[in-house]
Protein backbone atom coordinates (compact mmCIF):
# COMPACT_ATOMS: atom_id res chain seq x y z
CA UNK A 1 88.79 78.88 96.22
CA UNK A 2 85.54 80.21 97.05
CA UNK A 3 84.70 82.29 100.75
CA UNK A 4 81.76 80.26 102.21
CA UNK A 5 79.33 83.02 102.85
CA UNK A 6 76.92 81.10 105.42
CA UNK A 7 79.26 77.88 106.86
CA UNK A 8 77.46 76.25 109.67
CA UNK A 9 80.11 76.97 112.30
CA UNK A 10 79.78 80.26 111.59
CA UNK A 11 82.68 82.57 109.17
CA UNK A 12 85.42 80.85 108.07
CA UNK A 13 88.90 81.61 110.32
CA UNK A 14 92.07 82.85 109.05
CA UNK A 15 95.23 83.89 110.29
CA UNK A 16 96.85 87.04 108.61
CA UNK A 17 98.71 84.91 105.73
CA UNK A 18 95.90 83.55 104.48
CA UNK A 19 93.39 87.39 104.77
CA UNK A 20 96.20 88.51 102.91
CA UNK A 21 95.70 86.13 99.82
CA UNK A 22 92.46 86.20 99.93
CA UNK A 23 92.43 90.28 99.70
CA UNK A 24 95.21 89.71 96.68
CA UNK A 25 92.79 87.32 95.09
CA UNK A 26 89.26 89.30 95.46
CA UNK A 27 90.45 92.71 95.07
CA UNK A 28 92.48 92.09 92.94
CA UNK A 29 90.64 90.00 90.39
CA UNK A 30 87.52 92.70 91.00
CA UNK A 31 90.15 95.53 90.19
CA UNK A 32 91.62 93.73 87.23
CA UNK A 33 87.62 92.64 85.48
CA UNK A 34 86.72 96.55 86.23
CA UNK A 35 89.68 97.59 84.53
CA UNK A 36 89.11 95.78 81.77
CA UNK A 37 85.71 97.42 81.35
CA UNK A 38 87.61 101.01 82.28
CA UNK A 39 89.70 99.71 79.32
CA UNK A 40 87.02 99.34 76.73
CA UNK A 41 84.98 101.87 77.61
CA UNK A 42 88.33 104.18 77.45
CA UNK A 43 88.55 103.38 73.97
CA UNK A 44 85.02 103.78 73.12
CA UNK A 45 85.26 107.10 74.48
CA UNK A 46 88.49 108.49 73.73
CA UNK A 47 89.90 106.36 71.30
CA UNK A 48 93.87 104.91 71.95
CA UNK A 49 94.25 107.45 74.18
CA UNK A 50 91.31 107.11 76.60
CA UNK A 51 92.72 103.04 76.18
CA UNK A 52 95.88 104.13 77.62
CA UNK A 53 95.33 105.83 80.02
CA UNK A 54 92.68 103.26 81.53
CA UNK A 55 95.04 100.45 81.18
CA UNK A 56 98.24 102.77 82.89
CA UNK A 57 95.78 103.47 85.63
CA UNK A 58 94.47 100.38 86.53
CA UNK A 59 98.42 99.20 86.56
CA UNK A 60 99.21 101.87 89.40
CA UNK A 61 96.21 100.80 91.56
CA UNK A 62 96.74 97.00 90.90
CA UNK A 63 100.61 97.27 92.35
CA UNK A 64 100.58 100.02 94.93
CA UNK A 65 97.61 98.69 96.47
CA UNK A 66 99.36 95.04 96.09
CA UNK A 67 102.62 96.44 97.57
CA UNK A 68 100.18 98.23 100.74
CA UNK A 69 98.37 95.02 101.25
CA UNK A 70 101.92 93.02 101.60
CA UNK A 71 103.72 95.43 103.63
CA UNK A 72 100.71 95.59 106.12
CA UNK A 73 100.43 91.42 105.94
CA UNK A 74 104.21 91.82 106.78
CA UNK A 75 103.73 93.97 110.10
CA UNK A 76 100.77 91.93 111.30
CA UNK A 77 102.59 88.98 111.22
CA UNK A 78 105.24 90.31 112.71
CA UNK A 79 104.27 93.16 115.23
CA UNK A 80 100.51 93.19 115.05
CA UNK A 81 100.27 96.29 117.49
CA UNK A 82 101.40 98.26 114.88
CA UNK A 83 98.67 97.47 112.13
CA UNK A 84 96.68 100.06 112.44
CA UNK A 85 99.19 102.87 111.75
CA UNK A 86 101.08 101.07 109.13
CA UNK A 87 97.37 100.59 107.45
CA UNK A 88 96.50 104.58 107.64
CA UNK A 89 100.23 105.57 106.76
CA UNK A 90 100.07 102.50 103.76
CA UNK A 91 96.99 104.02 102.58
CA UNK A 92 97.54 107.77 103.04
CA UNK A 93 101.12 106.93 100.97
CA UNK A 94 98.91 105.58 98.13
CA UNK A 95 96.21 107.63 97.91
CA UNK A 96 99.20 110.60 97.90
CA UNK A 97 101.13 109.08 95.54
CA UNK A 98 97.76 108.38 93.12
CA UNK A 99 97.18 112.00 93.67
CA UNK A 100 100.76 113.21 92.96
CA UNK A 101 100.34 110.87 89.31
CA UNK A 102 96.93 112.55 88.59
CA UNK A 103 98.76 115.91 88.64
CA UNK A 104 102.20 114.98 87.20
CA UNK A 105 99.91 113.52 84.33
CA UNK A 106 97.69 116.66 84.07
CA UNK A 107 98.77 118.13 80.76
CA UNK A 108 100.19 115.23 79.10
CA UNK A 109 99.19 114.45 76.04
CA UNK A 110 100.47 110.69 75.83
CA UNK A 111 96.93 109.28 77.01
CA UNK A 112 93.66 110.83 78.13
CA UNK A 113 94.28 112.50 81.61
CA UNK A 114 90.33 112.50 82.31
CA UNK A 115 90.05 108.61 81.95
CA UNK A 116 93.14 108.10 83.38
CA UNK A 117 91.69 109.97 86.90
CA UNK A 118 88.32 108.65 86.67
CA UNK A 119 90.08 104.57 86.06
CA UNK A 120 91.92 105.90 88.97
CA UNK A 121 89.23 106.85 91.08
CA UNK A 122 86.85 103.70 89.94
CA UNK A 123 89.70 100.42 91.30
CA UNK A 124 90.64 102.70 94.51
CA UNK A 125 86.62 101.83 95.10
CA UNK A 126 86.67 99.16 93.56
CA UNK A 127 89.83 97.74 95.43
CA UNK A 128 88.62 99.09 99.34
CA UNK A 129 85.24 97.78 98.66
CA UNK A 130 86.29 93.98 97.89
CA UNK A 131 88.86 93.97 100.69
CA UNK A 132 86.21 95.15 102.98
CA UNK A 133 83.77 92.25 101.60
CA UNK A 134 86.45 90.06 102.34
CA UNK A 135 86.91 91.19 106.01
CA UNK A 136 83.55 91.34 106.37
CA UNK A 137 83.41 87.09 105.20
CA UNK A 138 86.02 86.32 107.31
CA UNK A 139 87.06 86.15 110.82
CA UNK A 140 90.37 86.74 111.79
CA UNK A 141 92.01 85.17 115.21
CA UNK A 142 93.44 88.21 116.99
CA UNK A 143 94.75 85.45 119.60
CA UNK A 144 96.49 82.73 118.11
CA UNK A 145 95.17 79.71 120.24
CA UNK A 146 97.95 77.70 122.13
CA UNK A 147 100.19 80.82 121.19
CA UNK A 148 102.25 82.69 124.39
CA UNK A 149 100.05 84.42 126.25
């Protein structure tokens, strides 16, 4: 399923099941094909290791930044007022937690810790930059018509 970019009745409307698929689908499948490169370019680099490490990253990002996009489709379908500080807490929980792995992982020497953070750092953009595109394609109904009002 493709976003129309230009439909003639202007962006496409959701509700927050379907934003939350979509977000799944393009940020994750743009996380995953950067990876992938991360991957390759891991082993080009730094051999097995450098490969490891990529891969491990992009893992982390994939799932906690699946998990955050659930929990916060969760909330806004059930007590939208609260999306906003379930979206900063979500995100300051991964980004702390991504943080926390960069420095439990500092001195290992089971991968390269240097591709490992820069993987790291690469989806995180890569990730908040598709779900943005994906907002921005998309309009969301903040008012569910013929809902209570």
């Amino acid at each position: 399923m493709s976003i129309p970019l230009t439909p003639a009745s202007g962006p496409p409307v959701h509700t927050a099941a379907s934003i939350d698929s979509l977000v799944l689908r393009w940020a994750g499948l743009a996380t995953l094909a950067v990876g992938v490169i991360a991957v390759i370019i891991g082993f080009a680099v730094s051999g097995l290791g450098g490969g490891v490490g990529a891969a491990i990253a992009v893992a982390i990002v994939v799932v906690f930044f699946s998990i955050g996009q659930l929990i916060l489709g969760s909330v806004l379908r059930n007590n939208p007022q609260m999306a906003m500080t379930v979206a900063l807490m979500t995100y300051l929980v991964k980004i702390g937690v991504l943080f926390v792995f960069i420095i439990v992982f500092a001195d290992t020497t089971l991968f390269d810790t240097k591709v490992f953070a820069a993987t790291v750092v690469v989806c995180t953009i890569v990730w908040t930059s598709a779900e943005v595109w994906v907002f921005s394609r998309t309009k969301v109904l903040y008012v569910e018509p013929g809902g209570p009002a």
